[in-house]
Protein backbone atom coordinates (compact mmCIF):
# COMPACT_ATOMS: atom_id res chain seq x y z
CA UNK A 1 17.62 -30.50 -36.53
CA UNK A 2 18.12 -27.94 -34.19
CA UNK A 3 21.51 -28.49 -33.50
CA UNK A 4 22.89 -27.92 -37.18
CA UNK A 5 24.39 -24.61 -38.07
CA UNK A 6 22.02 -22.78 -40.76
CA UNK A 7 25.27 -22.98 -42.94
CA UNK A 8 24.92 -26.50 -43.68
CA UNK A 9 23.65 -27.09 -46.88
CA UNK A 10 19.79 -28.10 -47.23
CA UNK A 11 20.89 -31.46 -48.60
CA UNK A 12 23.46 -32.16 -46.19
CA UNK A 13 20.86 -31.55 -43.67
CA UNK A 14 18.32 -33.78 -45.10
CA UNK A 15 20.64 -37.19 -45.58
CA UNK A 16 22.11 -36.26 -41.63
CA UNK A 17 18.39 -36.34 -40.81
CA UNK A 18 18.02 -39.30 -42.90
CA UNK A 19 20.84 -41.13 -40.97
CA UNK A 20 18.91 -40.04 -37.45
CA UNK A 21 16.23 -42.05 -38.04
CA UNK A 22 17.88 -45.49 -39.04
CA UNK A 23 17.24 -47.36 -35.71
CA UNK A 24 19.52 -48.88 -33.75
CA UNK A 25 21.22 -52.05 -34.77
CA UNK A 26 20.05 -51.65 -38.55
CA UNK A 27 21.82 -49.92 -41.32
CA UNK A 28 21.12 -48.03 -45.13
CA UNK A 29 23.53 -48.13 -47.81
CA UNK A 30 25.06 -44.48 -49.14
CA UNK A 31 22.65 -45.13 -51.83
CA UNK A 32 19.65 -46.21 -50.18
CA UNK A 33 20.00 -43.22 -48.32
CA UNK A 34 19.86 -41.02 -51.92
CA UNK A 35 17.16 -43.48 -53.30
CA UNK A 36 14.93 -42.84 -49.90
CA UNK A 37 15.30 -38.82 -50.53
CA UNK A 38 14.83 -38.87 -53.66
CA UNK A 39 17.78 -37.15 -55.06
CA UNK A 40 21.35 -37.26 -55.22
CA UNK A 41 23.59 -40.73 -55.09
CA UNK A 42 26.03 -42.87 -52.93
CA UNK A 43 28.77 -40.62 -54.04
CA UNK A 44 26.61 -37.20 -52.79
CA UNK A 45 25.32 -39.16 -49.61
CA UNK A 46 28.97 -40.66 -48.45
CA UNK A 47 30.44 -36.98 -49.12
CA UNK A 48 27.63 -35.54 -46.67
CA UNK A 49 28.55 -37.85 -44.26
CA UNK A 50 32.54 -37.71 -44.54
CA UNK A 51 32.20 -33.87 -43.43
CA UNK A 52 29.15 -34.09 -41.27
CA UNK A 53 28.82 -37.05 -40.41
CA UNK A 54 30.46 -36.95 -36.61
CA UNK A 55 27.16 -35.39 -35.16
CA UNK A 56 25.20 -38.53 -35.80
CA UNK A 57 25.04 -42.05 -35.88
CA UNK A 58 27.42 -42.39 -38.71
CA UNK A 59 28.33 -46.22 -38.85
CA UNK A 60 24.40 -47.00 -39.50
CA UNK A 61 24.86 -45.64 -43.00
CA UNK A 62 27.26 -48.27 -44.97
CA UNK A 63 28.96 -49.48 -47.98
CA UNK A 64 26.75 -51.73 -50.18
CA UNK A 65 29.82 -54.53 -49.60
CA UNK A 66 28.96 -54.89 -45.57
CA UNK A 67 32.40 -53.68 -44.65
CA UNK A 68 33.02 -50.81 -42.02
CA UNK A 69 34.03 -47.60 -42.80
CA UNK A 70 38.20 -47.93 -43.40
CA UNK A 71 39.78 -45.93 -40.58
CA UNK A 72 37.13 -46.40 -38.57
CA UNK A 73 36.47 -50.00 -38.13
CA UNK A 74 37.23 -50.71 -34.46
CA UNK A 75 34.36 -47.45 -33.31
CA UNK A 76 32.02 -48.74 -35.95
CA UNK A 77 31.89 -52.30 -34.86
CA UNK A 78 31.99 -51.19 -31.29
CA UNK A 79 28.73 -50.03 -31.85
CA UNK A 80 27.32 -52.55 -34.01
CA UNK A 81 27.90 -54.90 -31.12
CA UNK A 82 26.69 -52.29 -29.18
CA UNK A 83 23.23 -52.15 -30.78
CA UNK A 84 23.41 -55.52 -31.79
CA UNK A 85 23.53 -54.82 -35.50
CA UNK A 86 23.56 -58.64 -37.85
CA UNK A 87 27.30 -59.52 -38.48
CA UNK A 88 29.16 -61.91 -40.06
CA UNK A 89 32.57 -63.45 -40.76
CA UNK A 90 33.78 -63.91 -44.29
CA UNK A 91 35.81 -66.88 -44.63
CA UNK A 92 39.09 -65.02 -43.10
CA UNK A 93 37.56 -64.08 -40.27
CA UNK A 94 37.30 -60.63 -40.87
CA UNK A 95 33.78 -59.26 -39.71
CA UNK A 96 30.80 -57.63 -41.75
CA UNK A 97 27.52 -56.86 -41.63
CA UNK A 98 24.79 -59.14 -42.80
CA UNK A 99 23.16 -56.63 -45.08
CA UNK A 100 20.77 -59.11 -45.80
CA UNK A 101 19.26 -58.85 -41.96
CA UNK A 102 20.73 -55.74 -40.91
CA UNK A 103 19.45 -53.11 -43.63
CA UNK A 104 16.15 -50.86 -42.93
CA UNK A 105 14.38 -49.64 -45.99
CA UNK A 106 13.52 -46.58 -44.71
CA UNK A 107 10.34 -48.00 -42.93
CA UNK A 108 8.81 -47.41 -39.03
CA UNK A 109 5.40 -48.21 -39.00
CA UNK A 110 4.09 -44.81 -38.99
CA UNK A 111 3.23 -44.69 -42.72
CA UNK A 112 1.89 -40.95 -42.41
CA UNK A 113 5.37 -40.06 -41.10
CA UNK A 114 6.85 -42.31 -43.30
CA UNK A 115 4.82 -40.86 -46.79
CA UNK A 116 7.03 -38.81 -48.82
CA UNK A 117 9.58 -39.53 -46.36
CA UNK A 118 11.45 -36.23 -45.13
């Protein structure tokens, strides 16, 4: 990631590169995102992105609950609709994702990218 500053922590650098790959119009939980690298947890992985978030595709990594990011709801489903991400509407009509269609598991194809992921 040749744009990060060689301040940013190692780990920090590896879940921002982690949220980079998650293709458009799918999404990874905070803790999918720790489960795929191997180390830390949803707690580690939402802290990473709440101060570094802004330089990548932030609103593809999600609560486990479907719901966008509080504060932030109108950008993130902007670009859900944008990249066609799976929504839904609970019963008051409030939109979510469909976790069930929209989440990646870490996956492209390219399994000898893919092996012992980053």
């Amino acid at each position: 990631m040749g744009r990060m500053s060689e301040e940013l922590p190692a780990y920090a650098e590896r879940v921002l590169e982690a949220a980079e790959r998650i293709p458009p119009g799918r999404v990874m939980t905070y803790g999918d995102v720790a489960e795929w690298l191997g180390e830390g947890g949803p707690r580690q992985v939402g802290r990473v992105m709440a101060l570094y978030g802004g330089a990548v595709p932030w609103w593809r990594v999600v609560r486990a609950d479907g719901r966008p990011l509080p504060g932030s709801e109108r950008r993130a489903l902007e670009n859900y609709r944008t990249e066609a991400t799976p929504l839904r509407l609970t019963g008051d009509g409030e939109p979510r994702l469909d976790m069930r269609r929209a989440r990646w598991d870490g996956y492209d194809g390219d399994a000898a990218r893919d092996e012992g992921h980053i």
